[in-house]
PDB file of N, CA and C in Angstrom:
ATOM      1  N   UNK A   1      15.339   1.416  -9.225  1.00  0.00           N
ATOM      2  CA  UNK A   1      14.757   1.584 -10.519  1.00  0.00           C
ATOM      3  C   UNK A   1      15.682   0.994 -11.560  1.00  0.00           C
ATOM      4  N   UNK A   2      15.042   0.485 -12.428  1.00  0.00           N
ATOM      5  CA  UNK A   2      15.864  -0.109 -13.729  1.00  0.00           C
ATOM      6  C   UNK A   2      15.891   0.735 -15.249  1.00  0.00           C
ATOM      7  N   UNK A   3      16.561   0.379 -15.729  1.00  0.00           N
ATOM      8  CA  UNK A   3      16.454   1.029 -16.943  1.00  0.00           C
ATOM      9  C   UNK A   3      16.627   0.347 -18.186  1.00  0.00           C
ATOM     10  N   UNK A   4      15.944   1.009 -19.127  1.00  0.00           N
ATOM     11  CA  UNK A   4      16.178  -0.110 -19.856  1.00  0.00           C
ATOM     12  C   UNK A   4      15.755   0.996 -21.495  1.00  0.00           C
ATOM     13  N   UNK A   5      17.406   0.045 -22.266  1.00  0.00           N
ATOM     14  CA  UNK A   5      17.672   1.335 -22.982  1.00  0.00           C
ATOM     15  C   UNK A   5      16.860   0.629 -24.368  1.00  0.00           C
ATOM     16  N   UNK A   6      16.208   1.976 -25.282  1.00  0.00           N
ATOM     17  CA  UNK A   6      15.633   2.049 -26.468  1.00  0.00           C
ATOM     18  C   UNK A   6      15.823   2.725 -27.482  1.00  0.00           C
ATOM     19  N   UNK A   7      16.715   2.277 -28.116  1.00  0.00           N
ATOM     20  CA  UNK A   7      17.584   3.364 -29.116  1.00  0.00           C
ATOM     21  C   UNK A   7      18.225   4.022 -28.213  1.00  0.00           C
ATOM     22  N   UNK A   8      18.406   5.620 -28.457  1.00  0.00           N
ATOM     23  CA  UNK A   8      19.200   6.457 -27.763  1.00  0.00           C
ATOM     24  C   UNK A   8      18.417   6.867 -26.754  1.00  0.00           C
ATOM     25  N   UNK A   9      16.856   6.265 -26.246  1.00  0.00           N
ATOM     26  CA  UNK A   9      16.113   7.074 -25.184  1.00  0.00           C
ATOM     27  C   UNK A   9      16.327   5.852 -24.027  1.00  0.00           C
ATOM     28  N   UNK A  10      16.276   6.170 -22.830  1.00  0.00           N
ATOM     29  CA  UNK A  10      16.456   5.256 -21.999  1.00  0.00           C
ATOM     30  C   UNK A  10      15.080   5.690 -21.271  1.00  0.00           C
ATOM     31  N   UNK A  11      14.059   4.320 -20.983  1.00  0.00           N
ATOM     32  CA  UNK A  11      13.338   4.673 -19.913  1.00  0.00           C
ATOM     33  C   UNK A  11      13.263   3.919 -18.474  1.00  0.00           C
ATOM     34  N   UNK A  12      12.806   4.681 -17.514  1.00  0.00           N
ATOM     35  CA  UNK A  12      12.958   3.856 -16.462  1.00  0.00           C
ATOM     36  C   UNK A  12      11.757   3.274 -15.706  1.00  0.00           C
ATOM     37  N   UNK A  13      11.789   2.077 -15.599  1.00  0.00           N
ATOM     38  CA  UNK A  13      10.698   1.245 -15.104  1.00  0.00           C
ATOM     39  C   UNK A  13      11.092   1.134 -13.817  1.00  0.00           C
ATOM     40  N   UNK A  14       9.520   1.492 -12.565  1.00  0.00           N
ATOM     41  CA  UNK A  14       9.881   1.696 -11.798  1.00  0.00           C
ATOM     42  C   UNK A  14       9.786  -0.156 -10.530  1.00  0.00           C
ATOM     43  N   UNK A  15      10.211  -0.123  -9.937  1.00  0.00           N
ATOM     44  CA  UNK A  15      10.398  -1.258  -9.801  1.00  0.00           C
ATOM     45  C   UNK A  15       9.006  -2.087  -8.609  1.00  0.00           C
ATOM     46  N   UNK A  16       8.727  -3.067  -8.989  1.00  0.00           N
ATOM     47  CA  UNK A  16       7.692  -3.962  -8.075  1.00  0.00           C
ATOM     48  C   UNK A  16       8.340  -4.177  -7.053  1.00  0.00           C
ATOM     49  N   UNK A  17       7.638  -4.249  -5.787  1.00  0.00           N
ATOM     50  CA  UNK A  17       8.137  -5.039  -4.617  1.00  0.00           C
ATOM     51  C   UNK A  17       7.147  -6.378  -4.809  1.00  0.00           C
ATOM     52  N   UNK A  18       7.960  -7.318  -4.183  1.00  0.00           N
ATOM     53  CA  UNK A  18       7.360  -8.590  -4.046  1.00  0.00           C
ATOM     54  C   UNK A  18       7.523  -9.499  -3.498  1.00  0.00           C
ATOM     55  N   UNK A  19       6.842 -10.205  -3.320  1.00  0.00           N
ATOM     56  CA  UNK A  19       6.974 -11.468  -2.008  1.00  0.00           C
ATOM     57  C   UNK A  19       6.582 -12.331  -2.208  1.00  0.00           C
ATOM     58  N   UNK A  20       7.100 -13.655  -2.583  1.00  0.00           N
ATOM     59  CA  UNK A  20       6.376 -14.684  -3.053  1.00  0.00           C
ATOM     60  C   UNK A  20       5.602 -14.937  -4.313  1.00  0.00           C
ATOM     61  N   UNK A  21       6.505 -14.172  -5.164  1.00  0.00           N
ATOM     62  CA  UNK A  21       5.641 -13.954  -6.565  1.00  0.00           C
ATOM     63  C   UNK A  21       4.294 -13.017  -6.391  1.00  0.00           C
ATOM     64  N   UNK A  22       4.135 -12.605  -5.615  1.00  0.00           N
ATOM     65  CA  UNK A  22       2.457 -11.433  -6.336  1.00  0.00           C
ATOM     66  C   UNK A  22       3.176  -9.785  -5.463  1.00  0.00           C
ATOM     67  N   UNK A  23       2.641  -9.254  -6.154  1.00  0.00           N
ATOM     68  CA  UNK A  23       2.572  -7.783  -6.340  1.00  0.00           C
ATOM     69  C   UNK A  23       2.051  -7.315  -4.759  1.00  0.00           C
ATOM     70  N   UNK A  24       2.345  -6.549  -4.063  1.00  0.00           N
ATOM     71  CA  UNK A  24       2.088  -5.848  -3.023  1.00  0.00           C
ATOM     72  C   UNK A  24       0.191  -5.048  -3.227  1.00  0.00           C
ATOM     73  N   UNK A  25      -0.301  -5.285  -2.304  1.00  0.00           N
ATOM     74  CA  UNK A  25      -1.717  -5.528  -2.425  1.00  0.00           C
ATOM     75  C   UNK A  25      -1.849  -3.072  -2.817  1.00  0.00           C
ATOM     76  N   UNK A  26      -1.391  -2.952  -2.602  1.00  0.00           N
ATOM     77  CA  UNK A  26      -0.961  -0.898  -2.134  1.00  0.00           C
ATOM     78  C   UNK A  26       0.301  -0.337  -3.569  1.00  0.00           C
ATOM     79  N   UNK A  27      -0.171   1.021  -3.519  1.00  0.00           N
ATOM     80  CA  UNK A  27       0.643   1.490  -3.725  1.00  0.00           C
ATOM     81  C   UNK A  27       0.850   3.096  -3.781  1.00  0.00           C
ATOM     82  N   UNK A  28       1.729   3.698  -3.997  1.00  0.00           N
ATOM     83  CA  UNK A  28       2.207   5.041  -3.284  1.00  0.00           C
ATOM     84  C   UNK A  28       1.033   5.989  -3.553  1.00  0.00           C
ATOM     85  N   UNK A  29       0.568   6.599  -2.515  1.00  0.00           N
ATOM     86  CA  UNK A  29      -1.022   7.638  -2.747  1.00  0.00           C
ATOM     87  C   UNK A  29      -2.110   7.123  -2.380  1.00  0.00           C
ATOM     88  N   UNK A  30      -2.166   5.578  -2.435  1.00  0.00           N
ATOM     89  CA  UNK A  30      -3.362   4.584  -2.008  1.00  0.00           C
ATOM     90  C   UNK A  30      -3.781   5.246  -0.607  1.00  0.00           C
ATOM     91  N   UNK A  31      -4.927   5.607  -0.651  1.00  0.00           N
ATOM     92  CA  UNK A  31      -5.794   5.951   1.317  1.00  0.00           C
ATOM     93  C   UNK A  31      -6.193   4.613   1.442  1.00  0.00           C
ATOM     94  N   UNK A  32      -5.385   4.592   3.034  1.00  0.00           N
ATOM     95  CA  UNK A  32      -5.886   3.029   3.561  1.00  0.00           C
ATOM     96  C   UNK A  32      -6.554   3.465   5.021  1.00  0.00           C
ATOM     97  N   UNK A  33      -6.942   2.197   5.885  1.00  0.00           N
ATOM     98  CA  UNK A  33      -6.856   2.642   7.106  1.00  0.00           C
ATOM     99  C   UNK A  33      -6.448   1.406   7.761  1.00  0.00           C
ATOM    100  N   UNK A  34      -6.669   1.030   8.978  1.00  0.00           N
ATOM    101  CA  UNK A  34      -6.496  -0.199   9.374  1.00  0.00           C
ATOM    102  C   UNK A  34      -7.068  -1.092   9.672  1.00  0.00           C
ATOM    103  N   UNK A  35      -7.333  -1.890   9.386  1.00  0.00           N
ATOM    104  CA  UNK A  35      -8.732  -3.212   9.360  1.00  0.00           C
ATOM    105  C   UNK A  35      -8.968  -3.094  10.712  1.00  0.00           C
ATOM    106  N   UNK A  36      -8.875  -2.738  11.546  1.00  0.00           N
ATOM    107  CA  UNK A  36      -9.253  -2.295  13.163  1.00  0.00           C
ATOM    108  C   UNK A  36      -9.638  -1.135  13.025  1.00  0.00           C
ATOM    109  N   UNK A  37      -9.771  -0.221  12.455  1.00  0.00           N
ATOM    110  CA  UNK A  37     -10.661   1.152  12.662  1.00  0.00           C
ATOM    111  C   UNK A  37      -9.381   2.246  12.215  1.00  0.00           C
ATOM    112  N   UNK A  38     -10.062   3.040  12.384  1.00  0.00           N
ATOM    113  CA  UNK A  38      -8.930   4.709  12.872  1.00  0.00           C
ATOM    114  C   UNK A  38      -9.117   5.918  11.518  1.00  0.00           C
ATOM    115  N   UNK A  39      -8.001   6.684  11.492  1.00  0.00           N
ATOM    116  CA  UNK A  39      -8.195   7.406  10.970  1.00  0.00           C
ATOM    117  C   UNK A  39      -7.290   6.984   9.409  1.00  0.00           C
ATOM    118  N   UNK A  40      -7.825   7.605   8.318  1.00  0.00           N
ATOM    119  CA  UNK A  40      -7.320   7.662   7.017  1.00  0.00           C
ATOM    120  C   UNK A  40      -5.950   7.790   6.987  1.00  0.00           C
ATOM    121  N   UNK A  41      -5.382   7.219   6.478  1.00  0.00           N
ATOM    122  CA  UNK A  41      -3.789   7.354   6.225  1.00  0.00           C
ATOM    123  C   UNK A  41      -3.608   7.566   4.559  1.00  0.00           C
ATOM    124  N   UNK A  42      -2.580   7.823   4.100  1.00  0.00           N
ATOM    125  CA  UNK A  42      -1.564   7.763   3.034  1.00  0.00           C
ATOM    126  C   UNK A  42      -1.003   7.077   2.653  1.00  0.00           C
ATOM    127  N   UNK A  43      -0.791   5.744   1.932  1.00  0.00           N
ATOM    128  CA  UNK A  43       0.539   5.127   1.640  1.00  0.00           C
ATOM    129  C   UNK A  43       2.303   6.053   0.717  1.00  0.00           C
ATOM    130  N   UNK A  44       2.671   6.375   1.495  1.00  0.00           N
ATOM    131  CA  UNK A  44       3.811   7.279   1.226  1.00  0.00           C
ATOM    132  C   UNK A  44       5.169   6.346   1.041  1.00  0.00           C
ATOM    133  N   UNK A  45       5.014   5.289   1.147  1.00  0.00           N
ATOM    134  CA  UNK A  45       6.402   4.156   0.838  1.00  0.00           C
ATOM    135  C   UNK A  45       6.168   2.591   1.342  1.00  0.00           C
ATOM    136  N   UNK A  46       6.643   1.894   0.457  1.00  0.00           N
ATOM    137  CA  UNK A  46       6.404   0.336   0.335  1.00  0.00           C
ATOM    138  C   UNK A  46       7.516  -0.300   0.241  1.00  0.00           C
ATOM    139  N   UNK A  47       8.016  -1.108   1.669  1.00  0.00           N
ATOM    140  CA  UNK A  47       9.302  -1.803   1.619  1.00  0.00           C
ATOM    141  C   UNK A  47       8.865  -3.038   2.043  1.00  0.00           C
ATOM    142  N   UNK A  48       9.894  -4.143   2.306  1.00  0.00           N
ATOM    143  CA  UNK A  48      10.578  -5.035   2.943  1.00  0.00           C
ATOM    144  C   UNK A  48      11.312  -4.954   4.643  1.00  0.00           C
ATOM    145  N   UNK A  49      10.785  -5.360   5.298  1.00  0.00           N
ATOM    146  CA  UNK A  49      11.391  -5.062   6.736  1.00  0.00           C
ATOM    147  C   UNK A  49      12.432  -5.899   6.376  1.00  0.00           C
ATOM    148  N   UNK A  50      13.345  -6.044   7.687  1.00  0.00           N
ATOM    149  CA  UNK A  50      14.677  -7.056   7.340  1.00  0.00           C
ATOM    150  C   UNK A  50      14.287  -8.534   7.663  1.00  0.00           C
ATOM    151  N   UNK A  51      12.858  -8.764   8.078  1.00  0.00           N
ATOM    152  CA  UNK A  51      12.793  -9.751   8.591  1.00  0.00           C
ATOM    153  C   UNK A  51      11.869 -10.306   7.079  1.00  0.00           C
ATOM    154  N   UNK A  52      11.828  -9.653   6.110  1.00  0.00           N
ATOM    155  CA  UNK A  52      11.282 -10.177   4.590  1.00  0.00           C
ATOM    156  C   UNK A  52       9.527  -9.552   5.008  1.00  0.00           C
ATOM    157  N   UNK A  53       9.144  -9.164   5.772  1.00  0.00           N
ATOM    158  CA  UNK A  53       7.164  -8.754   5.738  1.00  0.00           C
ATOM    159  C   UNK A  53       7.358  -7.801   5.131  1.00  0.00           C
ATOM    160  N   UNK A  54       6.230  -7.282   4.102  1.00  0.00           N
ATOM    161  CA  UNK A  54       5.703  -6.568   3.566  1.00  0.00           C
ATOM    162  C   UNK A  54       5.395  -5.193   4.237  1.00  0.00           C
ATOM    163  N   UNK A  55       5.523  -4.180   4.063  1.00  0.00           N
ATOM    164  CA  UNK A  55       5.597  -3.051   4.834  1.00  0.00           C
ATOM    165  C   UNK A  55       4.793  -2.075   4.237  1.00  0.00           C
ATOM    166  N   UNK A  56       4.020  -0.637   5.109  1.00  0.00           N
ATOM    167  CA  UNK A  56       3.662   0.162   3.848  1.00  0.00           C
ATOM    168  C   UNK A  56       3.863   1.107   5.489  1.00  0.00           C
ATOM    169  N   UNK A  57       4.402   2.479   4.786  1.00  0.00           N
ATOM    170  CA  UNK A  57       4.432   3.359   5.551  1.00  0.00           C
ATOM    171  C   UNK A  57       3.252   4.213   5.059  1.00  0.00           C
ATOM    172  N   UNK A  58       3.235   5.002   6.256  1.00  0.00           N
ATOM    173  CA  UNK A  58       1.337   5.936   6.259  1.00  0.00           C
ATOM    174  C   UNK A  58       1.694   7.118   6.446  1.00  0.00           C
ATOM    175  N   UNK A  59       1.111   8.196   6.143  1.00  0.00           N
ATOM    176  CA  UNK A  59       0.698   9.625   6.712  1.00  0.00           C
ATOM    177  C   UNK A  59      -0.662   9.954   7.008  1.00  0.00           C
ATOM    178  N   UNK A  60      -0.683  10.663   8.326  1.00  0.00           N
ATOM    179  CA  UNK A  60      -1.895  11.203   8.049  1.00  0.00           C
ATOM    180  C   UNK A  60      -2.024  12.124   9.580  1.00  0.00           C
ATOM    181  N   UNK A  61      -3.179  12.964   9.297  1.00  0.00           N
ATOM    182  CA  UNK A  61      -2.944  14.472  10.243  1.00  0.00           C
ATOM    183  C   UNK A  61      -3.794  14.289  11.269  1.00  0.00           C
ATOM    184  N   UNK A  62      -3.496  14.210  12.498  1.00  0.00           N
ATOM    185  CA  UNK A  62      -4.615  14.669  13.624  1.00  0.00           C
ATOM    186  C   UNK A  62      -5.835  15.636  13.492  1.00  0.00           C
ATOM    187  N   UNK A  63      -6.040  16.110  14.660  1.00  0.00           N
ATOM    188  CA  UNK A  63      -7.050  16.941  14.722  1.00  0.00           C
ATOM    189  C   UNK A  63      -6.659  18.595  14.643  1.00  0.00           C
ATOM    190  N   UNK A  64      -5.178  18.715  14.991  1.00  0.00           N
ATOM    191  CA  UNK A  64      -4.565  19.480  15.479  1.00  0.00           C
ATOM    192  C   UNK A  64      -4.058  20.998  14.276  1.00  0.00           C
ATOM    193  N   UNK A  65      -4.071  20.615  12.924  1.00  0.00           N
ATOM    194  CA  UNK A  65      -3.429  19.343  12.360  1.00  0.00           C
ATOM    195  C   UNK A  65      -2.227  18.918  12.447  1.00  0.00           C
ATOM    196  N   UNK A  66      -1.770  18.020  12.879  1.00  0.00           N
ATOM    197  CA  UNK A  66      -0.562  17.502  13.310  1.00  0.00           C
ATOM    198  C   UNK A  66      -0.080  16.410  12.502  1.00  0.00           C
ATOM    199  N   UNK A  67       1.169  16.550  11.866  1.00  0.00           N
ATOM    200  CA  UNK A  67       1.432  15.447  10.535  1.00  0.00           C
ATOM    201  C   UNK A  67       1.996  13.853  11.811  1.00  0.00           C
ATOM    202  N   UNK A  68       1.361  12.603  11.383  1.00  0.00           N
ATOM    203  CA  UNK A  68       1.797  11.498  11.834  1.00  0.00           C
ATOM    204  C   UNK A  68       2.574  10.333  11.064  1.00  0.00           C
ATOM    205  N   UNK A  69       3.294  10.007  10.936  1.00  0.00           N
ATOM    206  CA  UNK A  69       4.354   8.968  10.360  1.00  0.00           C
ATOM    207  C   UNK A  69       4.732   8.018  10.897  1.00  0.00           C
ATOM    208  N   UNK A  70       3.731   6.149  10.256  1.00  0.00           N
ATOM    209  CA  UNK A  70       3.891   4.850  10.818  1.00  0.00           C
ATOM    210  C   UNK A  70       3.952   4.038   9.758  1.00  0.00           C
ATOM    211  N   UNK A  71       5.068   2.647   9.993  1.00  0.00           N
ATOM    212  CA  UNK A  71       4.934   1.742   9.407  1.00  0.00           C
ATOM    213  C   UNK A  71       3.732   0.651   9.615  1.00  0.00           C
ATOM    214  N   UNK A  72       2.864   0.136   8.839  1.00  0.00           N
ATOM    215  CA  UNK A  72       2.454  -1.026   9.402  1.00  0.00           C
ATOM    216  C   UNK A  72       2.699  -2.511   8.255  1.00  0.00           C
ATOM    217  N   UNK A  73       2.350  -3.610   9.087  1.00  0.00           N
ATOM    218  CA  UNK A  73       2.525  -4.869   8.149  1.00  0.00           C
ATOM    219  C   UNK A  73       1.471  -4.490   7.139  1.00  0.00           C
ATOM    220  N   UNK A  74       1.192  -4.983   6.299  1.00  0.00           N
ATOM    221  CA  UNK A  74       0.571  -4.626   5.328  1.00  0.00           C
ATOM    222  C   UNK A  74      -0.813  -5.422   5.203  1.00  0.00           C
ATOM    223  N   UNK A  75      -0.930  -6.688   5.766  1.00  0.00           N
ATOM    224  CA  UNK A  75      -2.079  -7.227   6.469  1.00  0.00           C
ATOM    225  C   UNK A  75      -2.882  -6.655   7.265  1.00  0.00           C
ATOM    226  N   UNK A  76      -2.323  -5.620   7.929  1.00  0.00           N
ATOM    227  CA  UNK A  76      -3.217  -5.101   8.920  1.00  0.00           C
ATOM    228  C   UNK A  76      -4.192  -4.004   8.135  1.00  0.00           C
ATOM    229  N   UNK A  77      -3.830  -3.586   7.058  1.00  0.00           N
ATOM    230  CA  UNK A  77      -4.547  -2.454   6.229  1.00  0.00           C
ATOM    231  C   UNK A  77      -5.450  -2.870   5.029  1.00  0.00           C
ATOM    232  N   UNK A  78      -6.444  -2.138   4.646  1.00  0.00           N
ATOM    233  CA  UNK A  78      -7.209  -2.454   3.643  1.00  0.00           C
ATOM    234  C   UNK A  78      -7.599  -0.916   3.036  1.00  0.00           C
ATOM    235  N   UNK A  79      -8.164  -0.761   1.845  1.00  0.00           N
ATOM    236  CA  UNK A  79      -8.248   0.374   1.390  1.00  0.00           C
ATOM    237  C   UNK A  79      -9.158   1.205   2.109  1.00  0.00           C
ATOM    238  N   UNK A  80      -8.793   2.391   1.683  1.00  0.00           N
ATOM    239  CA  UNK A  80     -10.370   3.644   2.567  1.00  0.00           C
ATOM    240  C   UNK A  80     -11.236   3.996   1.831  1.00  0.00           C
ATOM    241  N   UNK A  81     -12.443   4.148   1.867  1.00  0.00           N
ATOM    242  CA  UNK A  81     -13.435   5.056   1.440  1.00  0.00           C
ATOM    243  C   UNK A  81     -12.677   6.078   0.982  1.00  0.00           C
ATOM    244  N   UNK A  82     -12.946   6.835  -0.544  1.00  0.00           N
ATOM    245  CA  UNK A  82     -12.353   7.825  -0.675  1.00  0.00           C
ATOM    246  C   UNK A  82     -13.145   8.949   0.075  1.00  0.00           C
ATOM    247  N   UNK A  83     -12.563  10.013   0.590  1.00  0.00           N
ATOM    248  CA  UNK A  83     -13.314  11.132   1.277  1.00  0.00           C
ATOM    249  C   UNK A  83     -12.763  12.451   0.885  1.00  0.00           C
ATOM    250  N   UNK A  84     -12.853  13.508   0.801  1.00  0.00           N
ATOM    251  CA  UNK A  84     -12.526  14.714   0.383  1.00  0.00           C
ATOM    252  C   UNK A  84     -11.589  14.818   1.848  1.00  0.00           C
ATOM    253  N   UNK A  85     -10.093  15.053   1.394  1.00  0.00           N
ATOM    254  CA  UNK A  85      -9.601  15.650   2.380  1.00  0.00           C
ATOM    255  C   UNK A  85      -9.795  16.910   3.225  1.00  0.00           C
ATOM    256  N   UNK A  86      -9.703  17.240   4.517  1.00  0.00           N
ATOM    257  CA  UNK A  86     -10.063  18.506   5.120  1.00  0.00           C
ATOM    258  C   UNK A  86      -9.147  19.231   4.723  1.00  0.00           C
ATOM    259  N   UNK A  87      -9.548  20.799   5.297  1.00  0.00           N
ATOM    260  CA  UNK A  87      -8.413  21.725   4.453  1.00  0.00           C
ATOM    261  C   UNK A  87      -7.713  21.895   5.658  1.00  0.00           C
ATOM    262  N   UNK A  88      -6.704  22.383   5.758  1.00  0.00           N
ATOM    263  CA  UNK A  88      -6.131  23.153   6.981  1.00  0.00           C
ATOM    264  C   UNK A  88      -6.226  24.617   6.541  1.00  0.00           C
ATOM    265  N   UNK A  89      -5.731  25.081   8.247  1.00  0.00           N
ATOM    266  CA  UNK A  89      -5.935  26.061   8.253  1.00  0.00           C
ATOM    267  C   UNK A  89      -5.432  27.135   7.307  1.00  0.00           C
ATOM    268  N   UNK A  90      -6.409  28.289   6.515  1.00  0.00           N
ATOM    269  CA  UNK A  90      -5.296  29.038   5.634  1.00  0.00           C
ATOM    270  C   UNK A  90      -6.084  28.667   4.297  1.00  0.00           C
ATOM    271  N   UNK A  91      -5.996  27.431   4.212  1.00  0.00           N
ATOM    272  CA  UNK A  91      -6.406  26.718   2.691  1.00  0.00           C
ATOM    273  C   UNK A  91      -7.558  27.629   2.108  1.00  0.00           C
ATOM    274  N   UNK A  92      -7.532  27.037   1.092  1.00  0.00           N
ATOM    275  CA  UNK A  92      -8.839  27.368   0.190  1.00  0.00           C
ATOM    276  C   UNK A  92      -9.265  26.212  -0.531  1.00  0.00           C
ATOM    277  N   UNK A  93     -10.129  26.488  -0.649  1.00  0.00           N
ATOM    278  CA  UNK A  93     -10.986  25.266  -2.108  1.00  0.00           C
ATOM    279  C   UNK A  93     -10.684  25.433  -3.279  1.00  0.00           C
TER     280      UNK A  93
END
């Protein structure tokens, strides 16, 4: 993050990832899934692998509910249908 001072208030701008000049197609909270099918994910973090590809890490819960945590290239994903998340167990509306 950068900062960048204004008078005595400093604010902080949070920073773009980028590749080749344009903006990362995602960003943190975005529901994606994977242009091959599956289940709804999370975008929960947006990096750079070391090899320079575009990255977006995912969350998202089984059936169980069971929390899951994957990187994918960022090509492979496209946005989701928004859907009302399920509740787990316990929850309320």
């Amino acid at each position: 993050m950068a900062m960048r001072g204004q008078g005595s208030k400093a604010q902080i701008s949070h920073p773009v990832l980028r590749l080749g000049g344009r903006a990362m197609a995602f960003k943190v909270g975005d529901a994606v899934r994977l242009k091959s099918g599956g289940a709804q994910m999370i975008v929960s973090k947006l990096f750079k692998s070391p090899e320079g590809r575009e990255m977006v890490q995912c969350t998202w819960f089984d059936k169980k509910p069971r929390e899951h945590r994957a990187a994918f290239v960022m090509d492979s994903l496209e946005v989701a249908e928004a859907t009302t998340p399920r509740l787990r167990q316990g929850e309320r509306a």
